[in-house]
C-alpha atoms as a PDB file:
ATOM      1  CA  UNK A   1      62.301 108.988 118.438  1.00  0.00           C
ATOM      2  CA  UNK A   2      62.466 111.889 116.257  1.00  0.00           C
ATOM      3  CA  UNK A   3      65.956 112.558 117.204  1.00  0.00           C
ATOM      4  CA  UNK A   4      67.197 109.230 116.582  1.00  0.00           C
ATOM      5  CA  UNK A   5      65.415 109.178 112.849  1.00  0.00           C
ATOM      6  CA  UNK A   6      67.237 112.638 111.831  1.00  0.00           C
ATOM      7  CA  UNK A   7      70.592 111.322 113.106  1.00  0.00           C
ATOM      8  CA  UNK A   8      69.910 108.364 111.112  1.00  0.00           C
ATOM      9  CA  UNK A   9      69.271 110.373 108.398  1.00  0.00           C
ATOM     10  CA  UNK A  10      71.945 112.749 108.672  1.00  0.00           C
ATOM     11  CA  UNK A  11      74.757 109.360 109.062  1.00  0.00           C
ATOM     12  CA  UNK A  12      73.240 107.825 105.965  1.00  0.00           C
ATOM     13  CA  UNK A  13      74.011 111.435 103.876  1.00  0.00           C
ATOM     14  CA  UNK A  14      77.621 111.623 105.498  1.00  0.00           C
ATOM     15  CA  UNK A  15      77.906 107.558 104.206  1.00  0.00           C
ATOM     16  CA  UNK A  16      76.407 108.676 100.504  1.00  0.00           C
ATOM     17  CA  UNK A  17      78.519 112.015 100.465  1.00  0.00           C
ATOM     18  CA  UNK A  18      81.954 109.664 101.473  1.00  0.00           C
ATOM     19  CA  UNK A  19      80.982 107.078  98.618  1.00  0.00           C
ATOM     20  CA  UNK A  20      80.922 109.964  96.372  1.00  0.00           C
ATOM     21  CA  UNK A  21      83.933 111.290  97.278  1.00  0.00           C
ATOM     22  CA  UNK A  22      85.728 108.431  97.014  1.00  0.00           C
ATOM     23  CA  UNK A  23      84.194 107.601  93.423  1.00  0.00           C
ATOM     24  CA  UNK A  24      85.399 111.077  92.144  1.00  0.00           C
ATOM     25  CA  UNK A  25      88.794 110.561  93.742  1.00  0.00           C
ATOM     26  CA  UNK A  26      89.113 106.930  92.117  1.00  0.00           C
ATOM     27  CA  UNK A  27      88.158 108.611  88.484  1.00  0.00           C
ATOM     28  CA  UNK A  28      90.732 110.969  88.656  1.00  0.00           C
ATOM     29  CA  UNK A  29      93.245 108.748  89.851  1.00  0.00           C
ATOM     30  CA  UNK A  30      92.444 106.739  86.819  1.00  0.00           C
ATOM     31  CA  UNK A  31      92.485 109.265  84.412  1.00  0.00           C
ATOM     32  CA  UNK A  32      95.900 110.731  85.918  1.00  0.00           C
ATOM     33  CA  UNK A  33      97.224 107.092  85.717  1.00  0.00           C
ATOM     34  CA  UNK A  34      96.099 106.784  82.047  1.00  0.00           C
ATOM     35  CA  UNK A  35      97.818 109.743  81.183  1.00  0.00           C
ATOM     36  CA  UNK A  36     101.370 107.501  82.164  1.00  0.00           C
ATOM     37  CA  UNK A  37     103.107 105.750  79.270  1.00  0.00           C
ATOM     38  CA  UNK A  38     102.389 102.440  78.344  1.00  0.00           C
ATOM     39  CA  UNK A  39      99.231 102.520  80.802  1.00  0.00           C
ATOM     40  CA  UNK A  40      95.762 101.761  79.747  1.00  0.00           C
ATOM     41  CA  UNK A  41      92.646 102.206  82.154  1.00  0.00           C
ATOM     42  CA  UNK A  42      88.814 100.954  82.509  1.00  0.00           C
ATOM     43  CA  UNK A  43      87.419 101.630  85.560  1.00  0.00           C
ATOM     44  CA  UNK A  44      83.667 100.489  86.188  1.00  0.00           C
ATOM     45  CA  UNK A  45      82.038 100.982  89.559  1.00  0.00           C
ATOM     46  CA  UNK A  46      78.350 100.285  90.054  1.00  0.00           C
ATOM     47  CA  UNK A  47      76.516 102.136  93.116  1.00  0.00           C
ATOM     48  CA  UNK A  48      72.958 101.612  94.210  1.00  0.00           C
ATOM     49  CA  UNK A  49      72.698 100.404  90.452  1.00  0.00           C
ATOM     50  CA  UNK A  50      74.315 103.937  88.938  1.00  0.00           C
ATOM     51  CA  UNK A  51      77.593 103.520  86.913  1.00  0.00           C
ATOM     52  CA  UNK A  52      80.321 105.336  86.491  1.00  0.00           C
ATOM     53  CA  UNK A  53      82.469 104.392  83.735  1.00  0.00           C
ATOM     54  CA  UNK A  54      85.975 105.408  82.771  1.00  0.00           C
ATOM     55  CA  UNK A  55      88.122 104.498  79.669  1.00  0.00           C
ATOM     56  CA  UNK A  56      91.338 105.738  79.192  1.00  0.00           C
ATOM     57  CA  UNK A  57      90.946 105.230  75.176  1.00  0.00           C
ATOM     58  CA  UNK A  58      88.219 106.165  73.359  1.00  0.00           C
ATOM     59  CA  UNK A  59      87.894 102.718  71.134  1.00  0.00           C
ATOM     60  CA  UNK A  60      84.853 100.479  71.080  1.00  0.00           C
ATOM     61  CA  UNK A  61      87.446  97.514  71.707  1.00  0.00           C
ATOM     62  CA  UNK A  62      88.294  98.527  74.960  1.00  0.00           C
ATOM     63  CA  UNK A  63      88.054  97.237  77.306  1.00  0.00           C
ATOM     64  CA  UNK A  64      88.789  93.931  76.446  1.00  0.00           C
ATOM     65  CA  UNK A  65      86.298  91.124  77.735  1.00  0.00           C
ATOM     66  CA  UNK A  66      87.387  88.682  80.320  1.00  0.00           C
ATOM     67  CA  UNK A  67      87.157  85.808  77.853  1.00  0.00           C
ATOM     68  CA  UNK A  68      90.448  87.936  75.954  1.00  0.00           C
ATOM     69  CA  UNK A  69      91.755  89.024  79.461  1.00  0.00           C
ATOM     70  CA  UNK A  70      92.280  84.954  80.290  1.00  0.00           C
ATOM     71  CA  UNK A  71      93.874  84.566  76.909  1.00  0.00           C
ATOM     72  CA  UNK A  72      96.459  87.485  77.606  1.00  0.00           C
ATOM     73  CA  UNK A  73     100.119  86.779  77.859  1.00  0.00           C
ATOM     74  CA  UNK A  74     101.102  87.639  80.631  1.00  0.00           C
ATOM     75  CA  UNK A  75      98.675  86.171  82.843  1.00  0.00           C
ATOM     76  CA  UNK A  76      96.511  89.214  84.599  1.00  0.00           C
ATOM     77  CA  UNK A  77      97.049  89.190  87.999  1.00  0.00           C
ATOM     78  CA  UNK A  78      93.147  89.052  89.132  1.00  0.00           C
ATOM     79  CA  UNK A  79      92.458  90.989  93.068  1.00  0.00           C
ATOM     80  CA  UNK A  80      90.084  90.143  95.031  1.00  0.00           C
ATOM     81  CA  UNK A  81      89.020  92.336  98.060  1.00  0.00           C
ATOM     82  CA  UNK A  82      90.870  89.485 100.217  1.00  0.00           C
ATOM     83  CA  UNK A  83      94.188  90.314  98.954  1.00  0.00           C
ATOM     84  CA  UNK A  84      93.460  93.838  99.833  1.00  0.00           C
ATOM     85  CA  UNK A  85      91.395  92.680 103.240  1.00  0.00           C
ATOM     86  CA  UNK A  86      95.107  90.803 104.792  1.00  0.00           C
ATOM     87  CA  UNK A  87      97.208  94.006 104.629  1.00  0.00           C
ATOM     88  CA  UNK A  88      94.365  95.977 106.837  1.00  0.00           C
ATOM     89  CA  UNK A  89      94.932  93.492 109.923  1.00  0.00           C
END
């Protein structure tokens, strides 16, 4: 019994350690992305109700709210994890 709890343990710190990764890898993506011309980033990701925020401008204007988004011309293309979900099978 013990053995099972520890591995349990030990799988959910491998899970949180990945997540982390991954959050640190998406942040610098973003920031290396913002540093393109013409290129503006904000990046929000929420985990276990912690957030990580990144802006690629330091203005209190940005990011825009989705209200301005929707009134944007072009129209934003909007994802959904569906669109991303269809090229994994």
């Amino acid at each position: 019994m013990a053995a099972t709890k520890n591995h349990q343990v030990l799988k959910n710190k491998r899970k949180r350690e990945g997540v982390s990764r991954k959050t640190k890898t998406l942040l610098n993506k973003s920031y290396k992305l913002g540093k393109l011309p013409s290129i503006d980033i904000a990046l929000t990701i929420c985990n276990r109700g912690q957030y990580y925020v990144y802006k690629s401008i330091d203005r209190e204007s940005f990011p825009p709210t989705i209200a301005e988004i929707k009134m944007s011309y072009p129209l934003p293309k909007v994802f959904l994890p569906r669109d991303f979900e269809k090229d994994e099978n």
